[in-house]
Protein backbone atom coordinates (compact mmCIF):
# COMPACT_ATOMS: atom_id res chain seq x y z
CA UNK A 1 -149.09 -11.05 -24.91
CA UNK A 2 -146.78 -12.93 -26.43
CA UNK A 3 -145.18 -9.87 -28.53
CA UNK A 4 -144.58 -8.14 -25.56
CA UNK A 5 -142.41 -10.82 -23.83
CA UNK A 6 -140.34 -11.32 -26.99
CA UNK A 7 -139.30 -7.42 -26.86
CA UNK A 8 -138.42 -7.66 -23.46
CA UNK A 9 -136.55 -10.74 -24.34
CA UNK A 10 -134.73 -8.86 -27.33
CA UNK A 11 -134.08 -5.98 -25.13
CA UNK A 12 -132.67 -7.81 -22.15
CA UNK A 13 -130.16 -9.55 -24.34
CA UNK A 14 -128.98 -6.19 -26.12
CA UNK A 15 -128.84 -4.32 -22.73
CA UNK A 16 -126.46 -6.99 -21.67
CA UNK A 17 -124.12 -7.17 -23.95
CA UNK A 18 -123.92 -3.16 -25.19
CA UNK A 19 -120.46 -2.32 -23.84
CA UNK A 20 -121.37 1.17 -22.76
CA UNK A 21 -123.65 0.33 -19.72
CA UNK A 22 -120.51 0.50 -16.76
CA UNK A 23 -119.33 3.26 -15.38
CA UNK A 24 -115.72 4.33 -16.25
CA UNK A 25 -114.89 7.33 -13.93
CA UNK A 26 -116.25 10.12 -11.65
CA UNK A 27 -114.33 13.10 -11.69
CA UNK A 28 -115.15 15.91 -9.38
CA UNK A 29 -118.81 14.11 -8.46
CA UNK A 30 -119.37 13.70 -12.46
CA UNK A 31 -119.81 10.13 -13.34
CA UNK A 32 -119.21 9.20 -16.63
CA UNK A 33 -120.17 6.30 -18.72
CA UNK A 34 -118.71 4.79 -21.51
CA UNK A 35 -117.23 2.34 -23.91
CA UNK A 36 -114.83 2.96 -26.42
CA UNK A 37 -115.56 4.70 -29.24
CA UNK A 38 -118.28 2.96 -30.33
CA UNK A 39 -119.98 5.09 -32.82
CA UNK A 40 -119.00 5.62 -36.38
CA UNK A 41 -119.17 9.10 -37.03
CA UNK A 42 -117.05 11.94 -36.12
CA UNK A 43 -115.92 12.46 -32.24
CA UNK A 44 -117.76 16.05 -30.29
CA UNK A 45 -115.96 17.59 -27.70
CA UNK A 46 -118.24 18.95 -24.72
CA UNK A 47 -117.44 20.73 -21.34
CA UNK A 48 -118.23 19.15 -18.57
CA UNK A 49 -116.64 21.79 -15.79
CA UNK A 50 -117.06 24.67 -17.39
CA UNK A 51 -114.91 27.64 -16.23
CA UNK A 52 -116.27 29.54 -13.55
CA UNK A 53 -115.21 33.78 -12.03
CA UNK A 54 -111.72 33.72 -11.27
CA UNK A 55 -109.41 36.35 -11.22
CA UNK A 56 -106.65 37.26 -13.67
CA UNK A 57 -103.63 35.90 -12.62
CA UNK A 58 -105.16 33.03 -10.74
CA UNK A 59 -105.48 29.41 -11.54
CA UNK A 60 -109.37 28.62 -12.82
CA UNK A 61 -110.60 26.49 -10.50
CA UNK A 62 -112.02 23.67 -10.50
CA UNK A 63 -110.22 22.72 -13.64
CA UNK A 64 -112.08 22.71 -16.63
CA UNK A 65 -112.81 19.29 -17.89
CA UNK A 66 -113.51 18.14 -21.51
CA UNK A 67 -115.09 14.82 -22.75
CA UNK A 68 -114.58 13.53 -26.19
CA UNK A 69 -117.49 12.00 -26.86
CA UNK A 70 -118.21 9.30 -29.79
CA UNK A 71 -120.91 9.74 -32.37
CA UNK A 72 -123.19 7.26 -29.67
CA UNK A 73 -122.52 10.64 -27.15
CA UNK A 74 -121.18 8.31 -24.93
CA UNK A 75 -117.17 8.72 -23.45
CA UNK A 76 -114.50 7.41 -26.08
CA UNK A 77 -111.59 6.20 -24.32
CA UNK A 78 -109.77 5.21 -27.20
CA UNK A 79 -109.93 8.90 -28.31
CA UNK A 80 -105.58 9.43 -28.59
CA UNK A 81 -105.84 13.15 -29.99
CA UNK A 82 -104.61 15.90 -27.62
CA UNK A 83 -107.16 18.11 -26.89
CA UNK A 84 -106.10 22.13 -27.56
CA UNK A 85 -107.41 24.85 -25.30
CA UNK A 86 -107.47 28.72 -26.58
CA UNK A 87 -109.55 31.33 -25.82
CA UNK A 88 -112.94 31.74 -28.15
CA UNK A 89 -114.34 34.84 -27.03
CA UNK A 90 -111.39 37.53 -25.45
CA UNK A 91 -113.34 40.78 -24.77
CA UNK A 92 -110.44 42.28 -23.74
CA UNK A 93 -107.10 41.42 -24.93
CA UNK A 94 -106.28 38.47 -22.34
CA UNK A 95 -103.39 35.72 -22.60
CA UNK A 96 -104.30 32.28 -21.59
CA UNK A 97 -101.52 30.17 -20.06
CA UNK A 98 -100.62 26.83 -18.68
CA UNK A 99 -100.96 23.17 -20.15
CA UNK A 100 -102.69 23.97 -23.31
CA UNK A 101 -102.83 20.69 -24.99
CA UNK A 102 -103.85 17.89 -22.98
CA UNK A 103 -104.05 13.63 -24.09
CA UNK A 104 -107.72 12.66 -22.95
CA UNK A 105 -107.53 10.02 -20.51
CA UNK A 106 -110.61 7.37 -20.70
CA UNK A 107 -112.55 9.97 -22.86
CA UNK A 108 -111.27 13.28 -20.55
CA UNK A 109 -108.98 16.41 -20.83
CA UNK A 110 -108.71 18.28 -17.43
CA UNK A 111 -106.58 21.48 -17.77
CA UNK A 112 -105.87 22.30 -14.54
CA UNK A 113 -103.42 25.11 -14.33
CA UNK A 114 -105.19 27.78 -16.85
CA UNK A 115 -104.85 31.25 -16.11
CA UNK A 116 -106.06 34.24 -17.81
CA UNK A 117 -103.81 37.31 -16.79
CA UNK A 118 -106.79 40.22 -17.76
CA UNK A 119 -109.87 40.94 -16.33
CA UNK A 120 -112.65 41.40 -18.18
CA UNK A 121 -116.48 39.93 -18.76
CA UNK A 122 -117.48 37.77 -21.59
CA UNK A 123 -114.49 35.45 -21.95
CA UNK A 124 -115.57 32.19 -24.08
CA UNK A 125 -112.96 29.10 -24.02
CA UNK A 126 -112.75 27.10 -26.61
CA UNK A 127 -111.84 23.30 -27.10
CA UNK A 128 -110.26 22.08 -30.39
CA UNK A 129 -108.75 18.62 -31.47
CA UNK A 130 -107.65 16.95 -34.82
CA UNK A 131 -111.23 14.57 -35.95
CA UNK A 132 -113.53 16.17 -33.61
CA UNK A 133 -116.03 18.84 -33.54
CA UNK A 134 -114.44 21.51 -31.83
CA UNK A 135 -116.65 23.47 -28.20
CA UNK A 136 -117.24 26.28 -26.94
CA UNK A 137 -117.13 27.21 -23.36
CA UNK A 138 -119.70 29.15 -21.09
CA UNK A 139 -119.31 32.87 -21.23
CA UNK A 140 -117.27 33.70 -17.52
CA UNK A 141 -115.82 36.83 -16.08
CA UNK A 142 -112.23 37.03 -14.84
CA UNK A 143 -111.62 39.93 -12.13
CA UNK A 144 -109.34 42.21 -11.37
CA UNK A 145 -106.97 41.13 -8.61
């Protein structure tokens, strides 16, 4: 019995003091946790709003969000590397426009103003940024207007 209360001892004291237990942000009902780049290997990017149908010529809404996430998978918010946006997958020919490069803030790239001006099915986006791992988006459809 004694065992057992030493664990919970030892876990209790590294629960406390592991800097990744609060909760940075919500964005769009998403609440992220983090610290600040905590983990030693190389930084992922991930969606976390993927893009959705939208038409050609129309913003994508809601705005795509990307985390940069330490090796730990947890938020880095020290992460200082603009995040690139292109498109991955274009089944049909279609330019991508608006804020392409964004500066994470506290782990997070929203691109809100991208707009794909061809319709088509299949598009893949894709999320690129110097000392990460680069992501791919969901497959979505843009429609005609």
């Amino acid at each position: 019995m004694r065992f057992w209360h030493v664990t919970v001892a030892l876990a209790t004291v590294v629960t406390a003091a592991c800097p990744y237990d609060s909760v940075l942000s919500s964005t769009q009902g998403i609440a992220i946790s983090g610290g600040g780049g905590g983990g030693t290997g190389t930084d992922a990017l991930s969606f976390i709003v993927q893009p959705g149908t939208t038409t050609a010529g129309n913003i994508i809404t809601p705005a795509v969000i990307v985390a940069v996430r330490d090796s730990l998978g947890t938020p880095d918010s020290s992460y200082t590397q603009s995040v690139t946006m292109s498109i991955g997958i274009n089944p049909v020919g279609g330019r991508l426009s608006g804020t392409l490069s964004v500066v994470p803030v506290n782990g997070l790239a929203s691109f809100g103003d991208l707009v794909i001006d061809q319709s088509g099915a299949g598009y893949v986006l894709r999320a690129d940024s110097p000392n990460a791992h680069t992501a791919s988006s969901a497959s979505f459809t843009v429609l005609a207007p």
